[in-house]
Protein backbone atom coordinates (compact mmCIF):
# COMPACT_ATOMS: atom_id res chain seq x y z
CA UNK A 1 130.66 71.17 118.67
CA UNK A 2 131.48 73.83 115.84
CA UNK A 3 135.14 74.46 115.50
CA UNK A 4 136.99 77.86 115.95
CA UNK A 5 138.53 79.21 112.61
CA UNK A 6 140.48 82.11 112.32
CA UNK A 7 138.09 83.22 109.29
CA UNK A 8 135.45 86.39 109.45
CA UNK A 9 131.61 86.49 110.15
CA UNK A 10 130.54 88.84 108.88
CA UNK A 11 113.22 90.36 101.91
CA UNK A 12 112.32 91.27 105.03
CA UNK A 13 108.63 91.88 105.43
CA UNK A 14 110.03 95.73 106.81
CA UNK A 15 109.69 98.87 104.59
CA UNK A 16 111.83 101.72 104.72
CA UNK A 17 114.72 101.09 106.45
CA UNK A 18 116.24 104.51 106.94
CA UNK A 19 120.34 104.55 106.43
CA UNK A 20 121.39 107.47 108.54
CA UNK A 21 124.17 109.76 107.03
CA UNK A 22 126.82 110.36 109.45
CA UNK A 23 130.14 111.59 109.83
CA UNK A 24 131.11 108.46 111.27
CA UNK A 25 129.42 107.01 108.41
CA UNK A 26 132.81 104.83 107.81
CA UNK A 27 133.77 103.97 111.14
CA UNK A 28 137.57 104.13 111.66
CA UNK A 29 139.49 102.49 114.19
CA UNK A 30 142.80 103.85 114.86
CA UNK A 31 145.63 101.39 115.09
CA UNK A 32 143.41 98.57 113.42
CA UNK A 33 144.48 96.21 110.73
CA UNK A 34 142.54 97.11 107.49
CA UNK A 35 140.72 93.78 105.81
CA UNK A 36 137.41 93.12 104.01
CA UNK A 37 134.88 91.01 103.89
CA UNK A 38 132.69 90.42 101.29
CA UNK A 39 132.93 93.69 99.77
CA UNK A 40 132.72 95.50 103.46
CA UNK A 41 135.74 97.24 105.60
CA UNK A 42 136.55 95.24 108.13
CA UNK A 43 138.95 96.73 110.90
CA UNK A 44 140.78 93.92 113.55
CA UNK A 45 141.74 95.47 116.99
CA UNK A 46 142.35 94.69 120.79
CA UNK A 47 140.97 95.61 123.94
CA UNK A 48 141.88 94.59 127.07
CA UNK A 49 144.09 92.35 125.07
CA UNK A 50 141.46 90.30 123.00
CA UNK A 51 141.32 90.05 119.38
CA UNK A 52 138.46 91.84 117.97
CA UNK A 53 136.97 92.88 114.91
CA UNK A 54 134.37 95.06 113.63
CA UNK A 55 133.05 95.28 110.15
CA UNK A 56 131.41 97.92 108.80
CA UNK A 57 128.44 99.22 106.09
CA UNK A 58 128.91 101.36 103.15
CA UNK A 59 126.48 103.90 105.32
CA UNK A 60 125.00 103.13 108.59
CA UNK A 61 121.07 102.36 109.58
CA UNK A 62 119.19 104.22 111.63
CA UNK A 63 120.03 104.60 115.29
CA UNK A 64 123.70 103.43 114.00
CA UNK A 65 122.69 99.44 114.92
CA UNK A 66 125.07 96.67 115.30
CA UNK A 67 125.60 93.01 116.07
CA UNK A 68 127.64 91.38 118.76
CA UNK A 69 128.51 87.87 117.23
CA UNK A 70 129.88 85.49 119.41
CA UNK A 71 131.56 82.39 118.47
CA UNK A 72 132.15 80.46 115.04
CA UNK A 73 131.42 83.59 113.33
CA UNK A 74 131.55 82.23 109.93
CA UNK A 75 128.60 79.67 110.70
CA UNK A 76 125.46 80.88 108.87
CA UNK A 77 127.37 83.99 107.88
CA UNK A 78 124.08 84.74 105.64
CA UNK A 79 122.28 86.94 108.43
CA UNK A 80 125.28 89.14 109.22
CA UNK A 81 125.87 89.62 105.45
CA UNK A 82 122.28 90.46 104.67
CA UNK A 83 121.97 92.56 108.13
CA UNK A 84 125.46 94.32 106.79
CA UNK A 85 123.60 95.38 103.24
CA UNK A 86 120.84 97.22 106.01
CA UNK A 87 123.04 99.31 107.47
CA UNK A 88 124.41 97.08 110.54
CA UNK A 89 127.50 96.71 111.74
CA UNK A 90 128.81 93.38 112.95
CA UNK A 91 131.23 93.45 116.07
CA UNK A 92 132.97 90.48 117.35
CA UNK A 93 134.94 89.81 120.65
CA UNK A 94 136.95 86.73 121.08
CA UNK A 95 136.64 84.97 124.24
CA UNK A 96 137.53 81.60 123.02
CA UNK A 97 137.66 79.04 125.93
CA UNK A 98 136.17 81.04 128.58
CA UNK A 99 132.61 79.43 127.90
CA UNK A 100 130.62 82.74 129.44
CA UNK A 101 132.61 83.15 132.29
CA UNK A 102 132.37 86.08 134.94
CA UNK A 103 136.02 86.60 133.07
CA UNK A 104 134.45 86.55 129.38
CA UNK A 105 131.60 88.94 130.92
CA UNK A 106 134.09 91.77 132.06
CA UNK A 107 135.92 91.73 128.67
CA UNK A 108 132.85 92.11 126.99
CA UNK A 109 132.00 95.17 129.20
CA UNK A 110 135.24 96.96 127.92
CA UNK A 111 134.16 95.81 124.20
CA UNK A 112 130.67 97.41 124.70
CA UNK A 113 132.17 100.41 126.06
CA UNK A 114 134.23 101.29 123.42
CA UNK A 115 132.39 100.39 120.58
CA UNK A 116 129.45 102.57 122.48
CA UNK A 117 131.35 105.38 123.40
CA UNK A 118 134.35 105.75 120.84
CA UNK A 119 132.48 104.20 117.79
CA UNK A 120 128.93 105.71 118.60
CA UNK A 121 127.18 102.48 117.90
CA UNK A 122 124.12 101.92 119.14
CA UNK A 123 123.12 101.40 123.37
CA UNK A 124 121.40 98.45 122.59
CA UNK A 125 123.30 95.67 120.42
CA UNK A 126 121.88 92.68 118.76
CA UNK A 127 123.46 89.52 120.81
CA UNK A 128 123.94 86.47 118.08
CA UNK A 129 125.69 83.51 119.92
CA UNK A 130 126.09 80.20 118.00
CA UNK A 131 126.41 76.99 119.79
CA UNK A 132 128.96 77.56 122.79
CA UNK A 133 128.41 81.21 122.43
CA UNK A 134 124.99 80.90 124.01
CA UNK A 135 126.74 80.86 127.54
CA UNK A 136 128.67 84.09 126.30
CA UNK A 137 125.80 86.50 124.85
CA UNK A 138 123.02 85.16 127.52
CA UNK A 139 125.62 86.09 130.83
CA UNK A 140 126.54 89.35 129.56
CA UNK A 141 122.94 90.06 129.01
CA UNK A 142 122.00 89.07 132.41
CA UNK A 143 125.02 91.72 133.56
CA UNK A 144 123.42 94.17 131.29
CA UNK A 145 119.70 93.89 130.77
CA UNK A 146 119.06 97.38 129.94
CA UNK A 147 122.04 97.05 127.06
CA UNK A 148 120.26 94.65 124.55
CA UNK A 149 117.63 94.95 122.23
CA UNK A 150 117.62 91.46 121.44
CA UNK A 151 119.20 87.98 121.32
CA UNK A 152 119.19 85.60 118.27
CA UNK A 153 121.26 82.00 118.98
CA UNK A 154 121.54 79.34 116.66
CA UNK A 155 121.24 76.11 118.18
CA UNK A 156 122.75 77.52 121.59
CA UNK A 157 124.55 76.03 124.71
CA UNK A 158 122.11 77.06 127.77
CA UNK A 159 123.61 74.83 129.92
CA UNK A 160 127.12 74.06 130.54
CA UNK A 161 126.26 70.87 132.42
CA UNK A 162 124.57 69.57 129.06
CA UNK A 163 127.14 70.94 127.09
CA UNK A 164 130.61 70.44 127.49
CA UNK A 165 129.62 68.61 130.76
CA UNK A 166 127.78 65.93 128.95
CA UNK A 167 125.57 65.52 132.22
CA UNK A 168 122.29 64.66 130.12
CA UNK A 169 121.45 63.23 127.12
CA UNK A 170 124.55 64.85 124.85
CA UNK A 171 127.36 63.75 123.78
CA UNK A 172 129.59 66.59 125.98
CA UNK A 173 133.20 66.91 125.35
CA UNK A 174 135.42 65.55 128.53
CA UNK A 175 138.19 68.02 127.60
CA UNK A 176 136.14 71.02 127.46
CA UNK A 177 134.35 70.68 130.28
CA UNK A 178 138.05 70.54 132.08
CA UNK A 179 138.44 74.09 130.13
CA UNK A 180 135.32 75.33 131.57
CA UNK A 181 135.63 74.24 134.97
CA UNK A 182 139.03 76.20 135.00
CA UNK A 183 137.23 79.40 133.37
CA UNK A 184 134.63 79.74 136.29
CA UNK A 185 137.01 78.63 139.33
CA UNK A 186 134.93 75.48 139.55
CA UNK A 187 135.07 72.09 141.34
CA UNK A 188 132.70 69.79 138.92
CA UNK A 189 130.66 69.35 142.67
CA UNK A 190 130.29 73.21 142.53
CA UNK A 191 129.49 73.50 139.00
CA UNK A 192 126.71 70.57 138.98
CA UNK A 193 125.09 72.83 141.92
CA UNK A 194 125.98 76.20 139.84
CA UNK A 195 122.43 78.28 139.00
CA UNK A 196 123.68 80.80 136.67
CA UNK A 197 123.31 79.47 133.90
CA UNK A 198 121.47 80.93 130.68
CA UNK A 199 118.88 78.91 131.58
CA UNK A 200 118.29 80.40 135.08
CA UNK A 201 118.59 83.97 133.43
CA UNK A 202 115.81 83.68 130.88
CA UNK A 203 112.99 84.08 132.92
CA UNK A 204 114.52 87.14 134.10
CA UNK A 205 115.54 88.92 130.49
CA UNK A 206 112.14 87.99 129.26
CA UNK A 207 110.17 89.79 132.23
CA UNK A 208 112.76 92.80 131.33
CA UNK A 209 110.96 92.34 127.82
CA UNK A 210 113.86 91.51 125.49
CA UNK A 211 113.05 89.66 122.63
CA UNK A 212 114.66 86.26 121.87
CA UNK A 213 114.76 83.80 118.83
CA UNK A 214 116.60 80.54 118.77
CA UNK A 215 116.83 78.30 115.83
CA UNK A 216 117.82 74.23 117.16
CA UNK A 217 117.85 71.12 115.20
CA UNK A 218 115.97 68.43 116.78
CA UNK A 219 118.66 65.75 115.82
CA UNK A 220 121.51 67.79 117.71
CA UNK A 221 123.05 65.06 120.05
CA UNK A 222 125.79 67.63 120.88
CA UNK A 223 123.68 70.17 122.48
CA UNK A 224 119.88 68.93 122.59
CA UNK A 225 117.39 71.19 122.49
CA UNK A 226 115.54 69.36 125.37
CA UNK A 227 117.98 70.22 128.02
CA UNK A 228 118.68 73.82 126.66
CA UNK A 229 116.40 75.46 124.65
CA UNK A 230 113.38 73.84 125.35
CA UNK A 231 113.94 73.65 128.99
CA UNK A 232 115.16 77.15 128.68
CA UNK A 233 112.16 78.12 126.95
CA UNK A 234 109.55 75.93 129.78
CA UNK A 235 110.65 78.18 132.25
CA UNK A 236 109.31 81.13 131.16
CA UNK A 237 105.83 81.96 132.30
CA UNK A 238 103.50 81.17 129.65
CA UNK A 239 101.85 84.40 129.02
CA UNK A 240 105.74 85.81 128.20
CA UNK A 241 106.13 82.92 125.83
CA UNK A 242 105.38 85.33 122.90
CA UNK A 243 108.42 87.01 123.10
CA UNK A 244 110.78 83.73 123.31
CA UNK A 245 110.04 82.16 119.50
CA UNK A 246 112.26 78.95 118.36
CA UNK A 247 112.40 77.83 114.85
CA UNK A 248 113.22 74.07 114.08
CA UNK A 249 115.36 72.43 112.15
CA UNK A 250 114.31 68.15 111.68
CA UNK A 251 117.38 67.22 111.22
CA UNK A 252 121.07 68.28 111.05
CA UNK A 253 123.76 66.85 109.50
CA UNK A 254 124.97 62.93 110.40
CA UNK A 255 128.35 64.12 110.39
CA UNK A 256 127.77 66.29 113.26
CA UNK A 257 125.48 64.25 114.69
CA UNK A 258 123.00 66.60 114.15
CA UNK A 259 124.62 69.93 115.31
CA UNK A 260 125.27 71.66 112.08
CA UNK A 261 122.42 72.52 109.47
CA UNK A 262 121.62 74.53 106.26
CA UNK A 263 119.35 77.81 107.80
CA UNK A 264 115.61 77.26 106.47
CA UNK A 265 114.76 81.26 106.51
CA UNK A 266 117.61 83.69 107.08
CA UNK A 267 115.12 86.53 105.77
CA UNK A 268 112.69 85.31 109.06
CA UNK A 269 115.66 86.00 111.25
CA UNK A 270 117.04 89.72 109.85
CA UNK A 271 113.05 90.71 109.76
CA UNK A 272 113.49 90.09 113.37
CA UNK A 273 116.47 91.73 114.06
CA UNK A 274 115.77 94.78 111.54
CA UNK A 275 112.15 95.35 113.60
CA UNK A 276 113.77 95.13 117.21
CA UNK A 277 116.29 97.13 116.42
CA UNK A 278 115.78 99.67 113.91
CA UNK A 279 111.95 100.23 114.51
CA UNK A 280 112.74 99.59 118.37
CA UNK A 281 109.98 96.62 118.41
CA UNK A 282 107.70 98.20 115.85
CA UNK A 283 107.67 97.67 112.05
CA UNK A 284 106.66 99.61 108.87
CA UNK A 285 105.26 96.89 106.33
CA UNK A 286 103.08 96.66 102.88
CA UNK A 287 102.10 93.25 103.33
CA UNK A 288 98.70 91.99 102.11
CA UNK A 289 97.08 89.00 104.34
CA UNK A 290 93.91 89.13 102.89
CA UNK A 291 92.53 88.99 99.26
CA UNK A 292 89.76 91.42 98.28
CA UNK A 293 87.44 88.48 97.72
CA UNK A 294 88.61 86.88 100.96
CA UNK A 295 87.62 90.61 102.84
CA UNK A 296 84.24 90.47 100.87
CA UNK A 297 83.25 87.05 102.57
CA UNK A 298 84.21 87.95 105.93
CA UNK A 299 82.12 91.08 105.39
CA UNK A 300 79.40 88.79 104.09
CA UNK A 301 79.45 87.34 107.22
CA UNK A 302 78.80 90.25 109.82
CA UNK A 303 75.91 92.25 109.83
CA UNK A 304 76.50 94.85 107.50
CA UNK A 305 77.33 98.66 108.26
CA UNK A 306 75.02 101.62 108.03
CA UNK A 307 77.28 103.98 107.94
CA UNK A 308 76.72 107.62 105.71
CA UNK A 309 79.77 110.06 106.57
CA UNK A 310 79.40 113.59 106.28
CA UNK A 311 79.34 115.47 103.04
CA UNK A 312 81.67 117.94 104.32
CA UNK A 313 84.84 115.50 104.66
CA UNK A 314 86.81 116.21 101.97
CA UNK A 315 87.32 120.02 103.03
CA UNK A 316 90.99 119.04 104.55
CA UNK A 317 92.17 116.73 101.92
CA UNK A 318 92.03 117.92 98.30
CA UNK A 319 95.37 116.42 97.20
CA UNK A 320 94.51 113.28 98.39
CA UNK A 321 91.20 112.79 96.67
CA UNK A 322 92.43 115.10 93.50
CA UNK A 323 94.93 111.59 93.10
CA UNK A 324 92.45 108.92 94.03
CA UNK A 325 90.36 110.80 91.37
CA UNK A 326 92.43 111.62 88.88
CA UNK A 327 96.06 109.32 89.70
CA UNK A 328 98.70 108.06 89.53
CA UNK A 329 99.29 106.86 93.00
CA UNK A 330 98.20 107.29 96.16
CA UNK A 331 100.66 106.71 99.01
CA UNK A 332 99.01 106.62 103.00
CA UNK A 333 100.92 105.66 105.70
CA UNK A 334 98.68 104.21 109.11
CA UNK A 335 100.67 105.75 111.93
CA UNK A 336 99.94 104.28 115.79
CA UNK A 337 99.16 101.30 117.72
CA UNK A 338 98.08 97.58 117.78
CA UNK A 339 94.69 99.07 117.04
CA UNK A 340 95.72 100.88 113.64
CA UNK A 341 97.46 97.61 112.83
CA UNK A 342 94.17 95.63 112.92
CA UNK A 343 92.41 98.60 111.61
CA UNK A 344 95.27 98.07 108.50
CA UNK A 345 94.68 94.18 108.57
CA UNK A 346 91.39 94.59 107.46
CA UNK A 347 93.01 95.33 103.79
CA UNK A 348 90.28 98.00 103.33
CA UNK A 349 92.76 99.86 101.08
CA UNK A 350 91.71 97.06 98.48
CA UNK A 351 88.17 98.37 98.63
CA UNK A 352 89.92 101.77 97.79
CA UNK A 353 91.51 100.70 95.10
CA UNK A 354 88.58 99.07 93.47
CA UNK A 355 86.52 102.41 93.86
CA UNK A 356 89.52 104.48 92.31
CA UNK A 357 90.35 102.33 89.48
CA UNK A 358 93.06 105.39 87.76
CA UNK A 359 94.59 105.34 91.01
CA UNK A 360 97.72 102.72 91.85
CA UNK A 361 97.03 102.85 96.34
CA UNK A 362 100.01 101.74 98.55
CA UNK A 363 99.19 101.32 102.04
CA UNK A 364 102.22 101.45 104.60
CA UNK A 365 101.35 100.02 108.11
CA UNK A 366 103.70 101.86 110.60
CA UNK A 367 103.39 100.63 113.87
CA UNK A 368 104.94 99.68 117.54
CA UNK A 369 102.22 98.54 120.26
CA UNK A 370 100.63 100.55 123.34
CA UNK A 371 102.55 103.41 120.88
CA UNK A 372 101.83 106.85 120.25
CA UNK A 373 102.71 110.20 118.88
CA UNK A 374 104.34 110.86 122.71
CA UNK A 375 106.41 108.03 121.46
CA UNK A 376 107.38 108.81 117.68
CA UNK A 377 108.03 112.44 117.81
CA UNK A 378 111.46 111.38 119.36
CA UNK A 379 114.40 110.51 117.95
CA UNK A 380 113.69 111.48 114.29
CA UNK A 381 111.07 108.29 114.57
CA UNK A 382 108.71 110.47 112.17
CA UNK A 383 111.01 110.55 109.95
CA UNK A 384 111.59 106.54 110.35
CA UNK A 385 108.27 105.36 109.90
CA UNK A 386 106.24 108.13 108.23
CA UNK A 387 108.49 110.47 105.71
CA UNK A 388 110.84 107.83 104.68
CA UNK A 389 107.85 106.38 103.18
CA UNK A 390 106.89 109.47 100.96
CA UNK A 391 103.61 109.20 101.81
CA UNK A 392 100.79 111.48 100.43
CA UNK A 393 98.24 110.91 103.35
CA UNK A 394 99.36 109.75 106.68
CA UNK A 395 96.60 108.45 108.94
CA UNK A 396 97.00 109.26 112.79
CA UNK A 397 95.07 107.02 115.23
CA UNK A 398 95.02 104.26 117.80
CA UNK A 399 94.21 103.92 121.73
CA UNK A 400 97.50 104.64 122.93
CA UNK A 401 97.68 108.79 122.79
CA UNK A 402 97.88 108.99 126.63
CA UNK A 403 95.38 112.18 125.41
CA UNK A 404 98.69 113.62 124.54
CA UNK A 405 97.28 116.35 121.91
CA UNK A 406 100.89 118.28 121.76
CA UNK A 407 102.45 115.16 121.01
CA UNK A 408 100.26 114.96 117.80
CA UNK A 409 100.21 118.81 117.42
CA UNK A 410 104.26 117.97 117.09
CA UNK A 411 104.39 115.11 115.24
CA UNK A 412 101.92 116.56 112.56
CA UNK A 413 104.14 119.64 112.58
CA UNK A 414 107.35 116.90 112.01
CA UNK A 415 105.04 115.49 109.01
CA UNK A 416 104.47 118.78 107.40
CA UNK A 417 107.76 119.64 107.76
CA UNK A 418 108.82 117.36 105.86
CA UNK A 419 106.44 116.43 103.15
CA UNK A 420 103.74 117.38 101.20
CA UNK A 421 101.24 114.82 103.22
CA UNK A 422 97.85 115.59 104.25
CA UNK A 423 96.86 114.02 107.63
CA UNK A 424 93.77 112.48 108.82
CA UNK A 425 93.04 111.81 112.51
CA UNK A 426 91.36 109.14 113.80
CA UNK A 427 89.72 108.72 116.96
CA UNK A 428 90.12 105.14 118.68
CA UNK A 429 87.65 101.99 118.50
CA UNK A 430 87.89 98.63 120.53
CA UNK A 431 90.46 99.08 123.32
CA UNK A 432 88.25 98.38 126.38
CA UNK A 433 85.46 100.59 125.81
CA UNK A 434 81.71 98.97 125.91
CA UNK A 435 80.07 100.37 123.45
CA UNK A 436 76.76 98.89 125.14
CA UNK A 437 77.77 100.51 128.34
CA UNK A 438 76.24 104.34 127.90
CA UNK A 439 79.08 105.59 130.57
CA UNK A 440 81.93 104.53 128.89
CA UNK A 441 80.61 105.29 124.84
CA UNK A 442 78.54 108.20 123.76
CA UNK A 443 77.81 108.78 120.12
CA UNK A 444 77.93 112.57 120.11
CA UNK A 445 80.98 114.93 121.26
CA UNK A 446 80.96 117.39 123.31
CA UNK A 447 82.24 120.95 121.23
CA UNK A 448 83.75 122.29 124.84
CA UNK A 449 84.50 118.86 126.08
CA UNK A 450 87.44 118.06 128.18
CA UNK A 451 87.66 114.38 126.87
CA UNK A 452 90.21 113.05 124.17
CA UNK A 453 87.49 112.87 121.50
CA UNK A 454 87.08 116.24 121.82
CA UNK A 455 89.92 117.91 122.14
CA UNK A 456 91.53 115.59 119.08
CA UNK A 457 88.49 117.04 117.32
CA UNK A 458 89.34 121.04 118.47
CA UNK A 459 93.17 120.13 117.26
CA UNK A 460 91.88 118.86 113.78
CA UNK A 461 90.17 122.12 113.18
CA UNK A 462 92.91 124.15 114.74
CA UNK A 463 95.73 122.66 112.36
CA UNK A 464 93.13 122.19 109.02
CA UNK A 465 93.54 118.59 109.34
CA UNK A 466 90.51 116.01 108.45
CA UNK A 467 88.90 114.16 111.63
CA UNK A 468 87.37 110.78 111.35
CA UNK A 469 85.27 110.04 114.86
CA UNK A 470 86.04 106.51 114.55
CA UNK A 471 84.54 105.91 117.78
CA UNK A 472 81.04 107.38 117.26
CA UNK A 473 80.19 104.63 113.91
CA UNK A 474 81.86 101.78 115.84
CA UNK A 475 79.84 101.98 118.78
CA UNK A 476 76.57 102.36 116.72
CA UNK A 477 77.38 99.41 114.67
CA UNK A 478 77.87 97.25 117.80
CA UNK A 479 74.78 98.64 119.34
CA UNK A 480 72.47 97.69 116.26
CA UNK A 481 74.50 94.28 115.19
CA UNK A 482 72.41 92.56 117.77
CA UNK A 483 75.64 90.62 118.72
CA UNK A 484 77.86 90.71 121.88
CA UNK A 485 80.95 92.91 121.56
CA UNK A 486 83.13 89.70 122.27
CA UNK A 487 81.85 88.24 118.64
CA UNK A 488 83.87 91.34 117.31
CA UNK A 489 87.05 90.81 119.45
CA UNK A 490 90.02 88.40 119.54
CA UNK A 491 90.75 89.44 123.18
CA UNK A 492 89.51 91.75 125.61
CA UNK A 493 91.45 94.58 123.57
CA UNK A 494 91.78 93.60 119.98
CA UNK A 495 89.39 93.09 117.01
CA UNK A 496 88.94 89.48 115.19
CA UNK A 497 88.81 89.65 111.58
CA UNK A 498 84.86 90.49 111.97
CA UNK A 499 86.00 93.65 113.81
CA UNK A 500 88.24 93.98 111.38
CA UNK A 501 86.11 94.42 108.74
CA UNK A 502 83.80 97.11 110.68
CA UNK A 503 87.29 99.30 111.37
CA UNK A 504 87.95 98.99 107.61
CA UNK A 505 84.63 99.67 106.37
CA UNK A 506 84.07 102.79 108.14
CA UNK A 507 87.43 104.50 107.21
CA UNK A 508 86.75 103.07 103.14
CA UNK A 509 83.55 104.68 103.45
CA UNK A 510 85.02 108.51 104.44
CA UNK A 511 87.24 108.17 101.48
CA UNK A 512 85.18 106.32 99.17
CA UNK A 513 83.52 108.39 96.39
């Protein structure tokens, strides 16, 4: 087991990380002892008689984020440093030797308090716990479910009966498992029968939707991942898996019999922390999965589209198409859902770029599931995933709208507030419309129509903003591909990368020349 020292704790796939000015930019603690650490302010403090620390960025990220480290908090001090250069702060509370305890829990409810309510740091902290400190962070969680936003441990105790106990296959530590009994008020009868462990509260802080990531070694004979993460892990239902991830080490070091290890992707773990945090469980990205030749064979492979959009497009975007024209660069940002994402994955920007060769096209994917503009037009979100991007077209679309049109009529007046952008809205394909069905898809909308299509439509005109019926082309194509709309989809909501391509190809085509 790691050692306490007296010492400090403290790219990502994720674009724009806003940093939030803020008169409590430099958060000061009254009374506090002044240090650094690595180049940051670090202030040490009590409450409730504990030794604490906080340290602090030069300027703070959106939503003023932080981490609540706990235990050996210069192990794999990496993360916090890197998390520190995006804005975060990193808190930590020492509750040495009380191994999670209802005790530990209670101090940590003053620590959150303060830091919440006097420091105005975020309602929803990061929870890192290293080794022992997995009994800490996952038993305050289970106090406070609707306080997290997510939990990263690195090779963590789940257990106390595996670790110090020593009551399976680890090596346990006979003295600390004397320390722990005292901590909880324990007989070692009462704590072999004791069922409040991390492990018995994972099922539950999954269901509540927190996201978790462990990291384990699968040499650790001090706390084996069998008998704590794993197990902790097999007793989640398996369609909630998803959102419980655990990285692997082979092999850790002999001299800790396989505890301690070099971290194989620190970047992995911030991009995780950064995107439930920051972007709340979304992320804005610029990645590439596909090649343009790659795209061109899976297109090869469908039937193609017969698609001819009308002449009259343009009328709503003339500084987008006077730069994909004429250049230098052409910067869209794909605002929405799951559905935009795949829409994005299709890399039909590549296509774009091939058509407008004078043009340099950066494509921003800016998304958060089931999400729409009733979800982003809060909490200066636009500003987080569409204007921090500087984008010169922002595409609007998705199957999560909830019909909302003042929610879009808002967060287009957010965009245009802010920028120069031209926006393009985008009616919604896939979801769990049949296309084959003629109740549930109809080519042609309805002027006076009460559905979404066509009141999204009457807002585009309203607002001089271009529409793209995504919907109408979709459906066609499906109809005439002479394949069953399952060929097209990786689930009953989702597109496969033949879907993919059909999204793609119909938006190239409205902007192509």
């Amino acid at each position: 087991m790691l050692t306490s020292r007296t010492g400090t704790a403290a790219l990502v796939l994720l674009i724009g990380l806003s940093l939030a000015v803020s008169p409590l930019a430099a958060t000061e603690i009254s009374s506090a002892k002044k240090t650094s650490w690595h180049g940051y302010d670090q202030s040490r403090f009590t409450v409730e008689g504990r030794a604490c620390y906080l340290v602090v960025p030069k300027q703070p990220a959106h939503g003023r984020p932080w981490v609540w480290r706990a235990r050996f908090p210069d192990y794999h001090p990496e993360i916090d440093i890197a998390l520190l250069g995006k804005g975060f702060h990193i808190a930590y509370l020492d509750v040495a030797a009380m191994f999670g305890s209802p005790a530990a829990v209670a101090y940590g409810n003053h620590f959150y308090k303060q830091l919440t309510d006097q420091y105005h740091l975020s309602k929803k902290p990061v929870l890192e716990g290293v080794s022992r400190g997995g009994l800490f962070i996952y038993n305050w969680a289970a106090a406070n479910p609707d306080k997290v936003a997510c939990i990263y441990a690195d090779k963590p105790v789940m257990d106390f009966k595996s670790w110090p106990g020593g009551k399976g296959n680890g090596l346990g530590s006979p003295r600390d498992w004397q320390k722990c009994l005292k901590a909880y008020g324990l007989t070692e009868q009462q704590a072999l029968a004791y069922h409040h462990n991390p492990i018995d509260h994972v099922p539950a802080l999954v269901k509540a939707r927190i996201p978790i990531l462990h990291i384990v070694s699968r040499s650790d004979h001090v706390v084996p991942p069998g008998e704590n993460t794993d197990l902790a892990r097999m007793r989640v239902p398996e369609k909630l898996r998803r959102l419980f991830r655990v990285m692997s080490v082979r092999k850790g070091t002999v001299k800790s019999h396989g505890h301690h290890f070099k971290h194989p992707n620190p970047s992995r773990v911030v991009s995780f922390i950064v995107q439930q945090t920051v972007y709340e469980g979304g992320y804005v990205s610029t990645g590439v999965s596909r090649t343009l030749k790659q795209i061109e064979e899976l297109y090869a492979s469908i039937p193609p589209l017969d698609y001819k959009p009308p002449k009259s497009r343009w009328k709503c975007l003339p500084r987008t198409m006077q730069r994909l024209r004429s250049g230098p660069e052409l910067r869209i940002v794909m605002l929405g859902d799951s559905i935009v994402n795949d829409t994005a994955r299709s890399q039909w920007h590549l296509l774009l770029d091939r058509s407008y060769p004078k043009c340099q096209i950066t494509r921003f994917t800016s998304v958060r599931g089931s999400t729409g503009c009733w979800w982003y037009r809060n909490n200066d979100r636009v500003k987080l995933y569409v204007l921090d991007q500087k984008p010169d077209l922002v595409i609007i679309g998705g199957i999560s709208q909830r019909g909302d049109i003042a929610a879009i009529r808002e967060v287009i007046g957010q965009i245009r507030a802010g920028s120069q952008a031209e926006v393009l809205l985008l009616s919604g394909a896939f979801g769990r419309v049949d296309p084959l069905n003629d109740k549930q898809w109809q080519y042609d909308i309805d002027p006076a129509g009460k559905d979404y299509r066509a009141r999204l439509q009457r807002l585009a005109q309203e607002l001089k903003v271009e529409f793209l019926d995504m919907r109408a082309p979709w459906g066609r194509y499906i109809r005439k591909s002479g394949k069953k709309l399952e060929w097209f989809k990786r689930d009953p909501v989702h597109a496969n990368p033949r879907g993919e391509q059909v999204e793609g190809r119909i938006l190239y085509r409205y902007l192509a020349p």
